[in-house]
C-alpha atoms as a PDB file:
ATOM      1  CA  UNK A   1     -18.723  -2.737   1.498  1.00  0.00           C
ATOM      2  CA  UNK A   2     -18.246  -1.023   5.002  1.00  0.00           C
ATOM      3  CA  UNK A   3     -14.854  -1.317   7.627  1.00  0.00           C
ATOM      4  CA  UNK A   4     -12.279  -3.548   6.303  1.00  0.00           C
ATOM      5  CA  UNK A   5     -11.235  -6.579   8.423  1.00  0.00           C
ATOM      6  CA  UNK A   6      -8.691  -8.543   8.757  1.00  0.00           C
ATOM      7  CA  UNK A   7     -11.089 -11.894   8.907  1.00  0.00           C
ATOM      8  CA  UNK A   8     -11.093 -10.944   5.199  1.00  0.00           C
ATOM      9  CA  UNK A   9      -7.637 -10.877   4.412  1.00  0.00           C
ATOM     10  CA  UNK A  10      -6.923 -14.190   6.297  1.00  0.00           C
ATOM     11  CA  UNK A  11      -9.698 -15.463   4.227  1.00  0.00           C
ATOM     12  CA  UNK A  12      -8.553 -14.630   0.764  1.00  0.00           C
ATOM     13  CA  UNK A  13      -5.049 -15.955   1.338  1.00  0.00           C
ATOM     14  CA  UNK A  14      -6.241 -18.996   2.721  1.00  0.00           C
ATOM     15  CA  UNK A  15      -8.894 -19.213  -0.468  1.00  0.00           C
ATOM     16  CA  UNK A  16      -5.573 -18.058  -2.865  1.00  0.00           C
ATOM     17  CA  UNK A  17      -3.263 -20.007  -0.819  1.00  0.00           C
ATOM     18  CA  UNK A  18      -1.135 -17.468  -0.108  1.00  0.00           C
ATOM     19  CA  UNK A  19       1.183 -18.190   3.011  1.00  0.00           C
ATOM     20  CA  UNK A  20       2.394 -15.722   5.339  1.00  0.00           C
ATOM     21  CA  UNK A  21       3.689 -14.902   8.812  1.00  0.00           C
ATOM     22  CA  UNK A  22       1.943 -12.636  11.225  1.00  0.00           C
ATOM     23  CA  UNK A  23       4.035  -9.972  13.191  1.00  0.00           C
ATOM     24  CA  UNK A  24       1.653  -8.999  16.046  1.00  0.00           C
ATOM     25  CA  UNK A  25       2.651  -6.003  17.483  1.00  0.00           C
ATOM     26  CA  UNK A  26       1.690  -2.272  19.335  1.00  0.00           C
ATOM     27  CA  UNK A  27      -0.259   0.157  16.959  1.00  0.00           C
ATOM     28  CA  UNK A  28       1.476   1.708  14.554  1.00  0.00           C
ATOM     29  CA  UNK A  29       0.508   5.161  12.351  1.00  0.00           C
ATOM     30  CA  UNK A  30       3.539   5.967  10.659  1.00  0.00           C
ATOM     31  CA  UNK A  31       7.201   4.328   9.457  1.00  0.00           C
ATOM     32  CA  UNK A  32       8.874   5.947  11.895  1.00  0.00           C
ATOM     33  CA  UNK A  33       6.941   4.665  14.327  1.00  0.00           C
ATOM     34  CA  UNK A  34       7.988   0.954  14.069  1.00  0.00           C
ATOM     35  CA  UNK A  35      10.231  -0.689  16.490  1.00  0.00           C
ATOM     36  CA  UNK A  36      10.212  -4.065  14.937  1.00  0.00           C
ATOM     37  CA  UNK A  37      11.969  -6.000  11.840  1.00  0.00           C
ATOM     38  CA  UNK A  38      10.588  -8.436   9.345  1.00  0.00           C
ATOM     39  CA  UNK A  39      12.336 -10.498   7.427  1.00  0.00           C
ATOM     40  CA  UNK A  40      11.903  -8.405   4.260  1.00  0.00           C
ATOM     41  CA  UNK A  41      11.234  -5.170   2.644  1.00  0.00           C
ATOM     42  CA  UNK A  42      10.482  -2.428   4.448  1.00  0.00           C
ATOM     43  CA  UNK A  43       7.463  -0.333   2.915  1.00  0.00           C
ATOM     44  CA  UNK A  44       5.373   2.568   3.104  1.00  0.00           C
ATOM     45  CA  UNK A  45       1.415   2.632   1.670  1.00  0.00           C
ATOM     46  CA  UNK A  46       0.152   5.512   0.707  1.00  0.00           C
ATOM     47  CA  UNK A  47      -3.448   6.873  -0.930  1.00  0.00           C
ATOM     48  CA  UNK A  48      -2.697   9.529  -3.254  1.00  0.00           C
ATOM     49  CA  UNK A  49      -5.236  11.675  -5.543  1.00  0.00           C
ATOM     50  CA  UNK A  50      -4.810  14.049  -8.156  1.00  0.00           C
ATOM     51  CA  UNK A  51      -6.652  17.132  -7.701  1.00  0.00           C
ATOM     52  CA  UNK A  52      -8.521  17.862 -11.497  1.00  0.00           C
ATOM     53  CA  UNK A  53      -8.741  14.237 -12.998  1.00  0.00           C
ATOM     54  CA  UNK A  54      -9.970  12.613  -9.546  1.00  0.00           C
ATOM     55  CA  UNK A  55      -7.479   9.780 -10.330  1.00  0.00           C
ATOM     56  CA  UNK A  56      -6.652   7.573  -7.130  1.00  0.00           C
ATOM     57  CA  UNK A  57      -2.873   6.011  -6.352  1.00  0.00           C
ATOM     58  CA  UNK A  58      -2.302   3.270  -4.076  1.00  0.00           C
ATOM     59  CA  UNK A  59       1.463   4.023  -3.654  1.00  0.00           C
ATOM     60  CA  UNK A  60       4.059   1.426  -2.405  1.00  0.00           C
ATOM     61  CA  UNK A  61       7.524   2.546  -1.415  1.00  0.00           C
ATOM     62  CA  UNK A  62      10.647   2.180   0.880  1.00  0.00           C
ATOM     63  CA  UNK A  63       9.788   3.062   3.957  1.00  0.00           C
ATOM     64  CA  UNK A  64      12.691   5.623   4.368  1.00  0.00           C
ATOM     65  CA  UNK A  65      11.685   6.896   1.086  1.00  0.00           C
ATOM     66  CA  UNK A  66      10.746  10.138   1.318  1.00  0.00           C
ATOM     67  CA  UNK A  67       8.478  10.908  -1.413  1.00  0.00           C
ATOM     68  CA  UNK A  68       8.800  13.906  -4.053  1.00  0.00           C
ATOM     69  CA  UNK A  69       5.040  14.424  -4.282  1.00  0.00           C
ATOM     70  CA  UNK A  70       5.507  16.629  -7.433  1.00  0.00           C
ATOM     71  CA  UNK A  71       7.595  14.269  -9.252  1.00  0.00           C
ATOM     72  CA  UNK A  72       5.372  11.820  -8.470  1.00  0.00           C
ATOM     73  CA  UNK A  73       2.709  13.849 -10.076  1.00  0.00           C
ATOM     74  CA  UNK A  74       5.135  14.371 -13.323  1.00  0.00           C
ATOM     75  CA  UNK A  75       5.957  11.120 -13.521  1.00  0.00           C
ATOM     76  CA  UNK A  76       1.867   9.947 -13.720  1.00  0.00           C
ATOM     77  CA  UNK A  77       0.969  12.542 -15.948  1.00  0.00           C
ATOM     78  CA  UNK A  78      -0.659  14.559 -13.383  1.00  0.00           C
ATOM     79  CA  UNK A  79      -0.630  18.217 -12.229  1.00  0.00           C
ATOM     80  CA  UNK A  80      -0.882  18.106  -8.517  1.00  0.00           C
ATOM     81  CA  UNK A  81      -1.308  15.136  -6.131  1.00  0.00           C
ATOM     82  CA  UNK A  82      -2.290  15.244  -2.911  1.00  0.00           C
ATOM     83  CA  UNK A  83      -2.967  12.229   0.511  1.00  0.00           C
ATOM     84  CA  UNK A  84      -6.225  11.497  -0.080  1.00  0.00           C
ATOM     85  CA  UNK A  85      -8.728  12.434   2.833  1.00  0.00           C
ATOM     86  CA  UNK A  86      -9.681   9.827   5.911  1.00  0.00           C
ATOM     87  CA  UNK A  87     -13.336   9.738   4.331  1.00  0.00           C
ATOM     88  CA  UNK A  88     -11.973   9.170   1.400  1.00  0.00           C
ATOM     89  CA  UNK A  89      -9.478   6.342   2.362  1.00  0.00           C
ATOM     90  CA  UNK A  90     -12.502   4.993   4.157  1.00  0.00           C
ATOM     91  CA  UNK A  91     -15.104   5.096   0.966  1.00  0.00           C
ATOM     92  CA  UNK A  92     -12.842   3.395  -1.159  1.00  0.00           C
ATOM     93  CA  UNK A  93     -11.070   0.566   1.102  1.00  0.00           C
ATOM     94  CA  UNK A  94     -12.676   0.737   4.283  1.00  0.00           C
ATOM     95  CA  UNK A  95      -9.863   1.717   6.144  1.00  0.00           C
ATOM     96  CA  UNK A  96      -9.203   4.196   8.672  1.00  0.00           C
ATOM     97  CA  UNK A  97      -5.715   6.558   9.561  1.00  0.00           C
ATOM     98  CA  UNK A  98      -2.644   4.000  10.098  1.00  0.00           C
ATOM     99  CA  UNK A  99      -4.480   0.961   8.522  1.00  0.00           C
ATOM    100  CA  UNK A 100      -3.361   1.331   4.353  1.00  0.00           C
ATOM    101  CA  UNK A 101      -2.630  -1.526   3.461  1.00  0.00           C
ATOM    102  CA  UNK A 102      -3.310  -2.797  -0.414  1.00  0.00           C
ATOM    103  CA  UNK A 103      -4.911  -5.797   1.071  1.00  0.00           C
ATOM    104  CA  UNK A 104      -7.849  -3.822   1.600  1.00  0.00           C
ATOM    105  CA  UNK A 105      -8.173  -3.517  -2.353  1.00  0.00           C
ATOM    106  CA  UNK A 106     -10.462  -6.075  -2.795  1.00  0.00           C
ATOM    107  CA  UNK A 107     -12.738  -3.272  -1.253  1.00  0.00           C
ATOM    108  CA  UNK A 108     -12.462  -0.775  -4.333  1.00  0.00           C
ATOM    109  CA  UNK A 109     -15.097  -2.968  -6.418  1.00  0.00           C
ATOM    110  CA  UNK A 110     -15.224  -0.056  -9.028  1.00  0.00           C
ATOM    111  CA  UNK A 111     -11.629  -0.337  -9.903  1.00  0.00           C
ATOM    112  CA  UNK A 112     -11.045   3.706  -9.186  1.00  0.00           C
ATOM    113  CA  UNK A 113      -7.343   2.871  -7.675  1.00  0.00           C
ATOM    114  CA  UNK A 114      -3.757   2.340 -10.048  1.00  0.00           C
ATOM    115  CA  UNK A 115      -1.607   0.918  -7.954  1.00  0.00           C
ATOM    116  CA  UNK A 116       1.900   2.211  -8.221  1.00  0.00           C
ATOM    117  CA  UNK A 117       4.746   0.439  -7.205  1.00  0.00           C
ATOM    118  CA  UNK A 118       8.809   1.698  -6.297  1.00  0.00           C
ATOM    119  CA  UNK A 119      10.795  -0.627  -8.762  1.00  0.00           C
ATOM    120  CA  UNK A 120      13.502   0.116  -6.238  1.00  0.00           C
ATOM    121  CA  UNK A 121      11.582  -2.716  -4.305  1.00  0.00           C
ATOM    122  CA  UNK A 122      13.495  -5.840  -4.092  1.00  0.00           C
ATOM    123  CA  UNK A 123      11.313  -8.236  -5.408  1.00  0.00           C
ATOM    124  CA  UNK A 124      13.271 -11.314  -4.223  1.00  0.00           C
ATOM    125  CA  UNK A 125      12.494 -10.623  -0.693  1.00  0.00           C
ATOM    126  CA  UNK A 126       9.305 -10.951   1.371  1.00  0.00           C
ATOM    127  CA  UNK A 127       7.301  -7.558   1.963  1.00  0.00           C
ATOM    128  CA  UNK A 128       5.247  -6.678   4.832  1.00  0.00           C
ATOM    129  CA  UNK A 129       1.387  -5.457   5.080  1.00  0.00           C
ATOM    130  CA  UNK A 130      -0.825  -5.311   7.833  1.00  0.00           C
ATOM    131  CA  UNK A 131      -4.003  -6.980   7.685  1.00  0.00           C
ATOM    132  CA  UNK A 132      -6.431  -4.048   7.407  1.00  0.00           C
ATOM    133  CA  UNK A 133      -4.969  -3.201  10.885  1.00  0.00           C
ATOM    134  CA  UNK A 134      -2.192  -1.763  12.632  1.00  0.00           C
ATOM    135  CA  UNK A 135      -1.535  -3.752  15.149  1.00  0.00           C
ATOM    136  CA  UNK A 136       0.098  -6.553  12.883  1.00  0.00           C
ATOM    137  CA  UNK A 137       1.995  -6.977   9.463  1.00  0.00           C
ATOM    138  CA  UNK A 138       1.769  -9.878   7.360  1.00  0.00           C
ATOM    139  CA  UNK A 139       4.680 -11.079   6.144  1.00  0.00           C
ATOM    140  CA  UNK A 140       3.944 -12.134   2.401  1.00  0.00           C
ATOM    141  CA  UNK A 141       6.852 -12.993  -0.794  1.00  0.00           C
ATOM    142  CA  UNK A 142       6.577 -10.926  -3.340  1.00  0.00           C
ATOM    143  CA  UNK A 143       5.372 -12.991  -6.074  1.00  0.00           C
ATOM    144  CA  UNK A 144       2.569 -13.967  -3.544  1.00  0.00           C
ATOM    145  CA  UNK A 145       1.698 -10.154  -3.889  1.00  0.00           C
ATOM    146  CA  UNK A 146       1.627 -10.102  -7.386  1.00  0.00           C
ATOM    147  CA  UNK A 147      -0.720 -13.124  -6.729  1.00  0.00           C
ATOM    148  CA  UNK A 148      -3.108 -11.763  -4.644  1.00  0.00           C
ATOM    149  CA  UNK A 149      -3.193  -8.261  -7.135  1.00  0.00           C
ATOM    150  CA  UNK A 150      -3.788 -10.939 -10.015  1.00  0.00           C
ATOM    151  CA  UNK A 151      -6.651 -12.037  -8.167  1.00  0.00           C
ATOM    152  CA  UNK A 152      -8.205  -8.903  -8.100  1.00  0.00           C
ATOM    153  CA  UNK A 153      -7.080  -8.321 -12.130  1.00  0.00           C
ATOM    154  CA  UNK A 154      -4.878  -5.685 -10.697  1.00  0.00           C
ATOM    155  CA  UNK A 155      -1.926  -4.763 -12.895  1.00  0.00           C
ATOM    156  CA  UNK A 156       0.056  -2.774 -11.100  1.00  0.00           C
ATOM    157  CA  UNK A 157       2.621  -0.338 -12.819  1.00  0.00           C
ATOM    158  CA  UNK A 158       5.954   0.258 -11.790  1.00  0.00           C
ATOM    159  CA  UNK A 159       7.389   3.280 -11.588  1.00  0.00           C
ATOM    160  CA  UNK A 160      11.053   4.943  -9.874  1.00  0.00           C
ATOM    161  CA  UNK A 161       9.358   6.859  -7.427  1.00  0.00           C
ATOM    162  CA  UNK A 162      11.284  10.175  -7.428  1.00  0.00           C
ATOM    163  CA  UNK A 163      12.570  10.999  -3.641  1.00  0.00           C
ATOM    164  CA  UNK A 164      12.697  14.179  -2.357  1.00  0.00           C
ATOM    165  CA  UNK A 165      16.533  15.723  -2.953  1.00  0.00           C
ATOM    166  CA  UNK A 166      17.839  16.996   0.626  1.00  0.00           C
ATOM    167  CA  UNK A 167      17.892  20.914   1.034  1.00  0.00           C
ATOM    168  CA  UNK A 168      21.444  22.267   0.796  1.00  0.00           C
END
């Protein structure tokens, strides 16, 4: 399917009528590296695979969540996960470093991605995504997420995302 755009994501709300506000801002790579507010949740996407089963996790969580990768890996049945690689992250949703966004799953035709999702998430407030880019986040409510996954036949599963315990 090649580089995800975000002429494609405008496109699929607009066909799903999904409204939204755009935040247009600098580039961003990380959480911490966001100087701006939304009007809603705060999140972090990440691309996780286990090692032996070759099972992919589109993982959505606070932002200030930091994630215990093992539990996670408990919690899913799985030995040992691990971020997936960039040519990885850019075979299965055409994105590159700083870009995850799970409006890019429309490019995993194949279905190889569960996408896992922090029931710590308030679900009564809007979340934020960019638009297969960094350099804006569109501001979506969360039912309209669960939408645009329905769309797709996505069923996401929620899960309490275990956070890492601070070291004494």
């Amino acid at each position: 399917m090649g580089k995800a755009t975000d002429t494609e994501v405008y496109q699929l709300l607009e066909k799903w009528q999904i409204p939204y506000e755009r935040v247009d801002h600098q580039a961003v790579y990380t959480v911490a590296e966001i100087d701006f507010s939304i009007d809603g949740s705060d999140v972090k996407n990440l691309l996780m695979k286990s090692k032996k089963t070759k099972n992919y996790y589109f993982v959505i969580c606070p932002g200030k969540k930091q994630l215990d990768i093992k539990g996670l890996a408990k919690a899913l049945g799985e030995r040992h996960l691990s971020f997936a690689s960039e040519a990885e992250l850019f075979e299965l949703l055409g994105l590159e470093r700083g870009s995850v966004t799970p409006l890019a799953l429309p490019h995993d035709t194949e279905r190889q991605i569960t996408v896992i999702i922090d029931e710590t998430i308030d679900q009564t407030k809007k979340i934020g995504f960019h638009p297969n880019t960094n350099t804006a986040t569109l501001v979506i409510a969360f039912s309209d997420f669960r939408k645009f996954l329905a769309n797709l036949a996505i069923e996401p599963k929620y899960l309490s995302i275990p956070a890492k315990q601070p070291e004494a």
